[in-house]
Protein backbone atom coordinates (compact mmCIF):
# COMPACT_ATOMS: atom_id res chain seq x y z
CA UNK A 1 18.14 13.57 31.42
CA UNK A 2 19.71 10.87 33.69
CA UNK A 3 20.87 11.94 37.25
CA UNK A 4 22.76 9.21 37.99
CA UNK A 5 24.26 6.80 35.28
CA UNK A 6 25.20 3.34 36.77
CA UNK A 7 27.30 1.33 34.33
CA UNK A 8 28.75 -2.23 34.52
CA UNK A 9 28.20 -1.71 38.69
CA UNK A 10 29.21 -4.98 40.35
CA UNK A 11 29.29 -5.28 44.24
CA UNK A 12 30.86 -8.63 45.51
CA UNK A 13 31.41 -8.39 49.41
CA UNK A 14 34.30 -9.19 51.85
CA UNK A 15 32.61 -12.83 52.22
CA UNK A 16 32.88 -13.62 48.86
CA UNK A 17 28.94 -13.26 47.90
CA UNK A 18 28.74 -11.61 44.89
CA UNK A 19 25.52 -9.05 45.27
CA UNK A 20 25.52 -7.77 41.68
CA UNK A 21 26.26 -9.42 38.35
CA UNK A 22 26.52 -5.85 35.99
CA UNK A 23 24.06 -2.98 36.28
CA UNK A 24 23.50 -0.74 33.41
CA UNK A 25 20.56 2.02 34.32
CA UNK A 26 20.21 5.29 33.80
CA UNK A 27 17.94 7.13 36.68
CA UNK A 28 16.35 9.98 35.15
CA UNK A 29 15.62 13.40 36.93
CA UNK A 30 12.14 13.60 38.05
CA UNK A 31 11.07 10.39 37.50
CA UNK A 32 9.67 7.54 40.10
CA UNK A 33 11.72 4.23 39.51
CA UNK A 34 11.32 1.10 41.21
CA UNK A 35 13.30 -1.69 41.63
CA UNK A 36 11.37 -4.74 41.53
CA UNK A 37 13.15 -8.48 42.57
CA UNK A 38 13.05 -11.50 44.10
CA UNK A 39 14.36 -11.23 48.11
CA UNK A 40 18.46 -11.17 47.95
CA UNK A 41 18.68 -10.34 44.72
CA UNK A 42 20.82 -6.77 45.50
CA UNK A 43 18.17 -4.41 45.47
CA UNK A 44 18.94 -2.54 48.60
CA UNK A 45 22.71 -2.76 47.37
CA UNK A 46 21.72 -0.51 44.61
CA UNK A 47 20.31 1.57 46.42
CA UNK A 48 23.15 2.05 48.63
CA UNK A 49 25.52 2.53 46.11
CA UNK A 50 23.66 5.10 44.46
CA UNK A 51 24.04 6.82 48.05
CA UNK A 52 27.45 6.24 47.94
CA UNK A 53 27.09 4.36 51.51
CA UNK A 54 29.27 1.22 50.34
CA UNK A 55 32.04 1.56 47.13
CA UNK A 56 31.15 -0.72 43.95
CA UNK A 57 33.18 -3.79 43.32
CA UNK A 58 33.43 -2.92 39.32
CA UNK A 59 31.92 -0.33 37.13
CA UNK A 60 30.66 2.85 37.91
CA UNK A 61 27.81 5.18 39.38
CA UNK A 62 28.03 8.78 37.66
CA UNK A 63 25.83 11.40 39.71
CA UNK A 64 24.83 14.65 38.13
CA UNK A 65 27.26 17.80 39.82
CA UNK A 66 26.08 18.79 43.36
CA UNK A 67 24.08 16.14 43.99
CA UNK A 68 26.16 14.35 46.79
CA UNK A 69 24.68 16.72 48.93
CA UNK A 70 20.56 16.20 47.56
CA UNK A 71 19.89 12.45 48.68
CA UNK A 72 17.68 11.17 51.27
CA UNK A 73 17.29 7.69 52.21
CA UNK A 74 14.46 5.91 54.06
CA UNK A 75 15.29 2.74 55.20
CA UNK A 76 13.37 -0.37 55.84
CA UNK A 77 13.19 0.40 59.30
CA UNK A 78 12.14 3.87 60.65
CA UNK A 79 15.20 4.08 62.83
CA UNK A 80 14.16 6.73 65.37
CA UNK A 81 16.13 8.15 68.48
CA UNK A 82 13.89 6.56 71.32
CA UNK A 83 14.81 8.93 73.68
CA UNK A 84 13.89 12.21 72.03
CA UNK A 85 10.81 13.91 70.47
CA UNK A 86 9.04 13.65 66.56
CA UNK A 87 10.36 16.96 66.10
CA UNK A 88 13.62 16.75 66.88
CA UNK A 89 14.44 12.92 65.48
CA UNK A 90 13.18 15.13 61.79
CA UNK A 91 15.93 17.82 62.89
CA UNK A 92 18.66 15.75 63.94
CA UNK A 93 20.27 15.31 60.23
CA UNK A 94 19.60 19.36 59.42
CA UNK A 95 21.45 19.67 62.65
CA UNK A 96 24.37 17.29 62.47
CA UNK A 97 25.25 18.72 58.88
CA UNK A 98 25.24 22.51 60.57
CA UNK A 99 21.80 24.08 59.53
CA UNK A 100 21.03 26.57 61.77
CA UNK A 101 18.39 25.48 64.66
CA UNK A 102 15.78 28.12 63.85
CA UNK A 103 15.40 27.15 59.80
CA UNK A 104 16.00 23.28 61.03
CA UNK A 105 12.90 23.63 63.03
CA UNK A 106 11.07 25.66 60.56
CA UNK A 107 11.88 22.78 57.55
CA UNK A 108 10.96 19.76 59.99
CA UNK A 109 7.76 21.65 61.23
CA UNK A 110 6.69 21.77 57.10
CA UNK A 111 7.84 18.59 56.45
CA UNK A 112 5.40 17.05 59.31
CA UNK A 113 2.70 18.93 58.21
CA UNK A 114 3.25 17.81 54.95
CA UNK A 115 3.33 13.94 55.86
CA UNK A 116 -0.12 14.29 57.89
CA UNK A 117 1.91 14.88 61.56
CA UNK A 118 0.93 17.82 62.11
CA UNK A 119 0.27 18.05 66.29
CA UNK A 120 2.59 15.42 66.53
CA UNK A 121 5.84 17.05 66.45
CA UNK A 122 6.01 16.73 71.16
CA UNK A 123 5.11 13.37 70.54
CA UNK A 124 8.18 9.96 71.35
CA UNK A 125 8.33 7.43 68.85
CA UNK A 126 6.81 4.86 71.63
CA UNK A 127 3.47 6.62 71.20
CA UNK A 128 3.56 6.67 67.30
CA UNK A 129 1.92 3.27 65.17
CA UNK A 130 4.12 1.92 62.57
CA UNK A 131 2.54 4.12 59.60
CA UNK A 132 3.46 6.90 61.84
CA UNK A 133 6.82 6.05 62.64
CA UNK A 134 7.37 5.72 58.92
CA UNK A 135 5.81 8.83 58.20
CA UNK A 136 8.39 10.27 60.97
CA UNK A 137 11.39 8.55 58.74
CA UNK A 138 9.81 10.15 55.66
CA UNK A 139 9.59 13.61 57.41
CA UNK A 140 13.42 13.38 57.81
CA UNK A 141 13.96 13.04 54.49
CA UNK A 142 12.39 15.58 53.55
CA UNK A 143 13.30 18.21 55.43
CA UNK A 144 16.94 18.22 53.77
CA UNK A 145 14.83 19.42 50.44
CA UNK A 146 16.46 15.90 48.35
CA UNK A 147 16.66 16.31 44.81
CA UNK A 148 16.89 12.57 44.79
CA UNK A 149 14.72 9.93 47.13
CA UNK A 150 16.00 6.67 47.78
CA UNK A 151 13.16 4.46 49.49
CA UNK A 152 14.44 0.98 50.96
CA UNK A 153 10.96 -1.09 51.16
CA UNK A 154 10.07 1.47 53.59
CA UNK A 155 6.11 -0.25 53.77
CA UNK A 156 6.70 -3.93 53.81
CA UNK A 157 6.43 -4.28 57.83
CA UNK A 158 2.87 -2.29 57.44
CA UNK A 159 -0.73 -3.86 57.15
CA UNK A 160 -2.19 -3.22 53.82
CA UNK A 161 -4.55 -0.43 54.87
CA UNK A 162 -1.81 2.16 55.94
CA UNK A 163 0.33 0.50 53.35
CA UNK A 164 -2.47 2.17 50.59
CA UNK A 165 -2.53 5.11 52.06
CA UNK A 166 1.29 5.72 52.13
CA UNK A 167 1.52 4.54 48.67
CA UNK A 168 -1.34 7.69 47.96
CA UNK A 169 1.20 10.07 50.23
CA UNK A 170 4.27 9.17 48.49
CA UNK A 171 2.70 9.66 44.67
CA UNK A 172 1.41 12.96 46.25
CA UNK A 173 4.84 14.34 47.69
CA UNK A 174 6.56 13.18 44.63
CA UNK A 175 4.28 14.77 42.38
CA UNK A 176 3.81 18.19 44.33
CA UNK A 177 7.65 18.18 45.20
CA UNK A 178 9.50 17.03 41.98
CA UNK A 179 11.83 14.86 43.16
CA UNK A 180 13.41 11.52 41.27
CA UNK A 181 12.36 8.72 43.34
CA UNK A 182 14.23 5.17 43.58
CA UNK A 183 11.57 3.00 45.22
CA UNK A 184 13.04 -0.79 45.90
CA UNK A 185 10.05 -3.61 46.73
CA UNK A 186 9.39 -6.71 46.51
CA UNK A 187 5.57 -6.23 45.49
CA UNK A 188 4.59 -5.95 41.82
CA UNK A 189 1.05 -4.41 42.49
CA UNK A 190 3.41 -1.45 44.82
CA UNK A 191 5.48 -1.16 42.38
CA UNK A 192 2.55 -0.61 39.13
CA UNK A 193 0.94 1.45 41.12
CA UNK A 194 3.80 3.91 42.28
CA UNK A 195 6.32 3.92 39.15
CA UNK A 196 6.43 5.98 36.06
CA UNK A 197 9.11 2.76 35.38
CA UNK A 198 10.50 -0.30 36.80
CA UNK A 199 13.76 -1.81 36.47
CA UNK A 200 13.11 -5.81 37.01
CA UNK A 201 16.35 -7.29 38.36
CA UNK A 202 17.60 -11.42 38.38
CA UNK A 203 18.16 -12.98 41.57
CA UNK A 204 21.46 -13.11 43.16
CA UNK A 205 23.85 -11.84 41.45
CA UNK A 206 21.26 -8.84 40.78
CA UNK A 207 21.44 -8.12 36.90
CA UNK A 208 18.69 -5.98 35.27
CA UNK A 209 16.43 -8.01 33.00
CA UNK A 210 13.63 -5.80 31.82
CA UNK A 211 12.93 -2.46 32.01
CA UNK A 212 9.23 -1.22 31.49
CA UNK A 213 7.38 2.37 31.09
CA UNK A 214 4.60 2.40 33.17
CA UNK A 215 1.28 3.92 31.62
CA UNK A 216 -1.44 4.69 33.77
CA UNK A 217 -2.62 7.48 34.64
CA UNK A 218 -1.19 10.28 36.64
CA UNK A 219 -4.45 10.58 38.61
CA UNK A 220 -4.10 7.24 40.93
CA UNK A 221 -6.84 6.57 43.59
CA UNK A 222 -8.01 3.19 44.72
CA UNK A 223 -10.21 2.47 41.71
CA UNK A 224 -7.07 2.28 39.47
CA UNK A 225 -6.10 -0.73 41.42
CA UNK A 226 -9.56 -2.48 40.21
CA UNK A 227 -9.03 -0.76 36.69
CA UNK A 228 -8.10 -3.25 33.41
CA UNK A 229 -5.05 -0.89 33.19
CA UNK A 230 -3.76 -1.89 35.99
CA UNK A 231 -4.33 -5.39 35.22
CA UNK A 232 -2.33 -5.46 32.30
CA UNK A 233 0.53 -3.43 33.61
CA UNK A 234 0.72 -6.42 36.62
CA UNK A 235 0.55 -9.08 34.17
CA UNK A 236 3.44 -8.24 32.04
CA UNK A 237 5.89 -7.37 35.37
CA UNK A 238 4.71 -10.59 36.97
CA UNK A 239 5.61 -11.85 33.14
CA UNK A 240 8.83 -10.57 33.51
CA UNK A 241 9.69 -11.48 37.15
CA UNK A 242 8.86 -14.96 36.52
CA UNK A 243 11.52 -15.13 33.55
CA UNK A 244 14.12 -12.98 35.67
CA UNK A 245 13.68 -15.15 38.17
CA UNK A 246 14.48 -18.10 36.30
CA UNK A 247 17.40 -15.96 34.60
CA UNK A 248 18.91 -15.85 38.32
CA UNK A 249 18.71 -19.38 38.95
């Protein structure tokens, strides 16, 4: 069942550069999509105007009733208030849309537990590592209970360790939680690893130029990574980059 329907989107900017070419996807509920793409080719634009954050130039996005209101967005960048606490940088959005400050507190104090902050919540973003301030940014999003996730290349500033393990958190929130993910990278072993699908888009203007099922299995751990599964599943999107890519030239 799709919860959001984008059809013929275009996005060409005040300056005259012309983001996206056409988009035709359907985003289905409960599923974990990435968008996978050269650098520039519109990715993040999608995203946004899933959100709604910038109108489209042409075409459409159609979002399933009442969920204007169900979308959180993690960003490239954690974007934290520097001058205030973990807990209250995960209550500021509950606050600013009116939740009362005794169920704000209680949903940022389970989301933080829930992203491995636990003891953390006194804590400025100054003291946090990068992982952490991420997990922080994740937290957030979270507490407004989204029924969709839009993720920005939230783990491409982080060393490959803590990148892993956030890729592990992220399957495991999705999974336990239900949401519908939209995951935009850059990486085709993130985005095998992560997806139930992928959307592979052209570069600049963005079009979509394959879309793939992903089959692995559920179950991922760090010997899927080293499995001939997951092999095959990176050969055929780098397969399919490479000819977007030249699609876009």
């Amino acid at each position: 069942m799709a919860l959001v329907s984008l059809s013929g989107l275009g996005k060409t900017f005040p300056s005259g550069t012309r983001a996206l070419g056409g988009i035709d996807l359907d985003i289905r509920e409960g599923e974990f999509l990435s968008l996978l793409g050269p650098s520039g080719c519109g990715k993040s634009t999608v995203l946004r105007l899933i959100a709604g954050l910038v109108p489209p130039s042409e075409g459409s996005v159609a979002r399933m009733a009442g969920l204007e209101g169900a979308m959180g967005f993690v960003f490239q960048e954690p974007t934290l208030m520097p001058w205030t606490s973990v807990l209250k940088n995960v209550m500021l959005p509950m606050r600013l849309s009116r939740v009362p400050r005794a169920e704000a507190e209680g949903r940022a104090l389970e989301a933080l537990a829930r992203v491995g902050l636990k003891g953390f919540e006194g804590a400025y973003p100054r003291e946090l590592s990068g992982g952490m301030k991420m997990r922080v940014s994740i937290a957030r999003a979270l507490a407004a209970r989204p029924r969709l996730l839009l993720l920005d290349e939230p783990f491409a500033a982080l060393d490959e360790i803590t990148r892993f393990r956030l890729n592990d958190d992220l399957r495991r929130l999705w999974r336990e939680a239900g949401w519908t993910v939209v995951f935009v990278t850059h990486s085709v072993f993130e985005s095998v690893y992560l997806s139930t699908r992928i959307a592979v888009m052209t570069g600049r203007p963005g079009r979509i130029a394959a879309v793939r099922d992903i089959d692995l299995d559920p179950e991922r751990n760090a010997d899927t990574r080293t499995s001939p599964a997951f092999g095959a599943e990176v050969r055929r999107l780098q397969a399919d980059l490479a000819a977007a890519m030249g699609d876009g030239l």
